[in-house]
N, C-alpha and C. Protein backbone atom coordinates (compact mmCIF):
# COMPACT_ATOMS: atom_id res chain seq x y z
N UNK A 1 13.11 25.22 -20.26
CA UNK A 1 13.15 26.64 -19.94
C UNK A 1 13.87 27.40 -21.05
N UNK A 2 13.58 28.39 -21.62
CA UNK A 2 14.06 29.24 -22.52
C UNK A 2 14.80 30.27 -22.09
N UNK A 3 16.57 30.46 -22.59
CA UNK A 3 17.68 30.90 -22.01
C UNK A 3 17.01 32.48 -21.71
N UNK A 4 16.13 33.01 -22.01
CA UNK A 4 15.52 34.41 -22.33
C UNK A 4 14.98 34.09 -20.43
N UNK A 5 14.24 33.12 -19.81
CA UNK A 5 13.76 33.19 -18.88
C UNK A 5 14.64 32.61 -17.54
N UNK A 6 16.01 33.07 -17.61
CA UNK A 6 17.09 31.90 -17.05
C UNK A 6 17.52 33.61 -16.18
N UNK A 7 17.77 32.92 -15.11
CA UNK A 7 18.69 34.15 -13.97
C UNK A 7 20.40 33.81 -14.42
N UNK A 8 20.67 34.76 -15.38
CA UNK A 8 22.53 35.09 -15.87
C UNK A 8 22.87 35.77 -13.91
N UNK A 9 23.91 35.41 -14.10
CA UNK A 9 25.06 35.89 -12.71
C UNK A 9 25.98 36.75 -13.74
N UNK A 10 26.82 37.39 -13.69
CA UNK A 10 27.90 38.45 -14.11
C UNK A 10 29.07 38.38 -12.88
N UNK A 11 29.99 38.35 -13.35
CA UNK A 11 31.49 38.61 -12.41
C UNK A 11 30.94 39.94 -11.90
N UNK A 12 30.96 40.87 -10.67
CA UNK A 12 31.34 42.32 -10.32
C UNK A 12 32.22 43.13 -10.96
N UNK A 13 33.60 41.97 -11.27
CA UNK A 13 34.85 42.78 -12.05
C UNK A 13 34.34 42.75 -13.62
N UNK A 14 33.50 42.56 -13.86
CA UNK A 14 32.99 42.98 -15.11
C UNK A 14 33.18 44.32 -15.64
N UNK A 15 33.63 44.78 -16.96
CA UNK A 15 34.15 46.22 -17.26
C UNK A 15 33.44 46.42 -18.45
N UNK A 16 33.43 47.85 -18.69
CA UNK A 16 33.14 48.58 -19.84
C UNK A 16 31.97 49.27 -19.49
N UNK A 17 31.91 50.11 -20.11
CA UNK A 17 30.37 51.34 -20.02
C UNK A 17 29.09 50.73 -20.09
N UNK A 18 29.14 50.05 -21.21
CA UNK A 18 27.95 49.32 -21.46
C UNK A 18 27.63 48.23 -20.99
N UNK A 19 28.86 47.46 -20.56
CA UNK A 19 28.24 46.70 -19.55
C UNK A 19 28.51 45.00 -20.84
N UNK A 20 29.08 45.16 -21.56
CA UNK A 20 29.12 44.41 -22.56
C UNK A 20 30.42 43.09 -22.75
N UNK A 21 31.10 43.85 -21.82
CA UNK A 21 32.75 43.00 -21.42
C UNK A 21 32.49 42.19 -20.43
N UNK A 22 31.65 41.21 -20.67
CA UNK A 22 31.80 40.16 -19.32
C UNK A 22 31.11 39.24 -19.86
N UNK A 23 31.25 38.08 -19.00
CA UNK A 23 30.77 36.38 -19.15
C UNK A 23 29.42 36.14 -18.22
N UNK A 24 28.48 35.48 -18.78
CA UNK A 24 27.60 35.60 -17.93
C UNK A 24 27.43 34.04 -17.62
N UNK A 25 26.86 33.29 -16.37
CA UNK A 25 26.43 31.99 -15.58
C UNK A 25 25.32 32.18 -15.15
N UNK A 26 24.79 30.59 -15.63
CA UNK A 26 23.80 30.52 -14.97
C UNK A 26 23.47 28.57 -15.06
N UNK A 27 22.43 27.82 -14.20
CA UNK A 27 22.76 26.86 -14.47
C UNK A 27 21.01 26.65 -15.08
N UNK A 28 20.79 25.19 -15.42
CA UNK A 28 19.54 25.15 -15.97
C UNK A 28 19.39 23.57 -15.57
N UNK A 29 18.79 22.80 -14.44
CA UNK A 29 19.03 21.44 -14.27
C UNK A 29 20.12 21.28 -13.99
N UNK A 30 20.71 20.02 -14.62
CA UNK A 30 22.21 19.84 -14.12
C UNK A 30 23.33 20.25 -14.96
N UNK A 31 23.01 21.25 -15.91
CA UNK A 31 24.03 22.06 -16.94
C UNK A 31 24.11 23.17 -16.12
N UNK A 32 25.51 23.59 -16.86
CA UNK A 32 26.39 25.07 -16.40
C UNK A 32 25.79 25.89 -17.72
N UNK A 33 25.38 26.89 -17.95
CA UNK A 33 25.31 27.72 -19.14
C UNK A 33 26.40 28.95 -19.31
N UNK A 34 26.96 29.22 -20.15
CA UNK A 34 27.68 30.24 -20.08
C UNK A 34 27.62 31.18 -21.54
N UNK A 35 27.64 32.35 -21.47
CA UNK A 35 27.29 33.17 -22.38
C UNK A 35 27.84 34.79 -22.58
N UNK A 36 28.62 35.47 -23.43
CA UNK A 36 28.62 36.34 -23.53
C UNK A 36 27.80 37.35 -23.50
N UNK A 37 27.66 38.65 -22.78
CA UNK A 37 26.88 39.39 -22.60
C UNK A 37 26.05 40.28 -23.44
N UNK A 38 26.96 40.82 -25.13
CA UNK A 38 26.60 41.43 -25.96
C UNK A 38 25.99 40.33 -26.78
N UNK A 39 26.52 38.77 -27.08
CA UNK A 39 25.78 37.91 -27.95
C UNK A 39 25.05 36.70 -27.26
N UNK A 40 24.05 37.27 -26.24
CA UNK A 40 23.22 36.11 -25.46
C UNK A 40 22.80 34.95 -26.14
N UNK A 41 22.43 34.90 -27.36
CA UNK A 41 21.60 34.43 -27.89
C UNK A 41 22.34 32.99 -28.57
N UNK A 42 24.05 33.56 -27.78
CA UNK A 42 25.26 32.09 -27.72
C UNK A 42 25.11 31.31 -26.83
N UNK A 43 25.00 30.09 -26.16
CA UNK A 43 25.32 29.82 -25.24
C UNK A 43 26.24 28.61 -25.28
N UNK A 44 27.04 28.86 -23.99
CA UNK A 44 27.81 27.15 -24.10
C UNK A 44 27.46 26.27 -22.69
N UNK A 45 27.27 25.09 -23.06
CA UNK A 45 26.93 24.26 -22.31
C UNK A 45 28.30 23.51 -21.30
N UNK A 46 28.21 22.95 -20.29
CA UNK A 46 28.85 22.40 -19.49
C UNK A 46 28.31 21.41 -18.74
N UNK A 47 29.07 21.19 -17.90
CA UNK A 47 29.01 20.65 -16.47
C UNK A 47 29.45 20.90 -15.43
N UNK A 48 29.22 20.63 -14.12
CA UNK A 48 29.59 21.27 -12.86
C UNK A 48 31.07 20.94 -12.38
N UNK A 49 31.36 19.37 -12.68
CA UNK A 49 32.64 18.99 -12.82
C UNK A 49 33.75 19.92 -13.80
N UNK A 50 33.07 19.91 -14.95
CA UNK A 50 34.18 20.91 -15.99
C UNK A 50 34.35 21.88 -15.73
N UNK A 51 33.37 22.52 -15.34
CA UNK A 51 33.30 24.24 -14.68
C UNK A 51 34.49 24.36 -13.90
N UNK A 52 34.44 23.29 -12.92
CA UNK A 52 35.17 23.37 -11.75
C UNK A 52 36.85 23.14 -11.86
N UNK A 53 36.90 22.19 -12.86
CA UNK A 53 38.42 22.00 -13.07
C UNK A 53 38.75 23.31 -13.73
N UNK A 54 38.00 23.76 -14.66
CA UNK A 54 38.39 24.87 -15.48
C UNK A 54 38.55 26.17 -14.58
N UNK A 55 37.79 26.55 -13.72
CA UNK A 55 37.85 27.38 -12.64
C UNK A 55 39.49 27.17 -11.83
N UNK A 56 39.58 25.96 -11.19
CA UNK A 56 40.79 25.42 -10.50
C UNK A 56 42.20 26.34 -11.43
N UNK A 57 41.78 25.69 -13.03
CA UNK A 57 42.99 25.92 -13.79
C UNK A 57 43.39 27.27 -14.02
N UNK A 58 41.58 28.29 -14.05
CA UNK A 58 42.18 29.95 -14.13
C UNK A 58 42.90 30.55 -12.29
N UNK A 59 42.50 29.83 -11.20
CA UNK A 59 43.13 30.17 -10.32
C UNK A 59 44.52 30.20 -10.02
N UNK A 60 45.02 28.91 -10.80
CA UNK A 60 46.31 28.59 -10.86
C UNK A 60 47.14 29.27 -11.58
N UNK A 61 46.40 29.96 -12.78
CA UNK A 61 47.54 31.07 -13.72
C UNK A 61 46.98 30.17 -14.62
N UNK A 62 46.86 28.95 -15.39
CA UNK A 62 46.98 28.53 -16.28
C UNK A 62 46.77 29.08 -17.61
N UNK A 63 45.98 29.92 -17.45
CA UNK A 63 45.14 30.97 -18.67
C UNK A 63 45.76 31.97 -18.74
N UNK A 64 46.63 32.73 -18.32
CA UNK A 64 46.89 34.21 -17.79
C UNK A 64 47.56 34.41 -19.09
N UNK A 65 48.08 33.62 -19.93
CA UNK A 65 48.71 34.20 -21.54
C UNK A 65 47.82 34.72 -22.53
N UNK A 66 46.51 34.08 -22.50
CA UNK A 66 45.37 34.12 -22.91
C UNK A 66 45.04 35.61 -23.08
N UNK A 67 45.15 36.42 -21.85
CA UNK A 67 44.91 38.12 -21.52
C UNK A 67 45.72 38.51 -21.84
N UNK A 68 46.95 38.24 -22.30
CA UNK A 68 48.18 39.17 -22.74
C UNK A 68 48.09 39.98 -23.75
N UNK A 69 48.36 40.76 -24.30
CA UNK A 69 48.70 41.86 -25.51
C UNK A 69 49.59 41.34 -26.24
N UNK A 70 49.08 40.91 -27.39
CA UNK A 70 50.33 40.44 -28.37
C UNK A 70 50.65 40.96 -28.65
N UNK A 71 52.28 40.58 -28.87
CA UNK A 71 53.57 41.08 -29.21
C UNK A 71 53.36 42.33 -29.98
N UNK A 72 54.37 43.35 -30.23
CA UNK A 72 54.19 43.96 -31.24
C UNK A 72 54.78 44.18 -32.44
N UNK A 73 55.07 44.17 -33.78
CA UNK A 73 55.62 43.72 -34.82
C UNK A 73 55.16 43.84 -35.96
């Protein structure tokens, strides 16, 4: 199947005017696809297991430094 003919999902909390600030999912067989919205034509591959721990780990905070505003200096 060609990522062009694939149903993307989008978060709701997705932001910006254009619609360009968000992560898009979708699966294809037994892969996770994941892709930025302005550069589709990226995709990263997974699994349902990895998805899932990685999901677990943003629930937990683990990522939350990641979104921060660096320092200023």
């Amino acid at each position: 199947m060609k990522h062009d003919e694939i149903q993307w999902q989008k978060s709701s909390h997705s932001s910006g005017g254009d619609g360009g600030q968000c992560i898009e999912i979708a699966t294809e067989g037994d892969t996770v696809l994941l892709r930025e919205s302005d550069t589709p034509g990226t995709v990263v591959t997974t699994t349902p297991e990895k998805l899932r721990a990685f999901l677990l780990g943003i629930k937990a905070g683990e990522f939350d430094h990641f979104t921060e505003a660096p320092p200023e200096g």
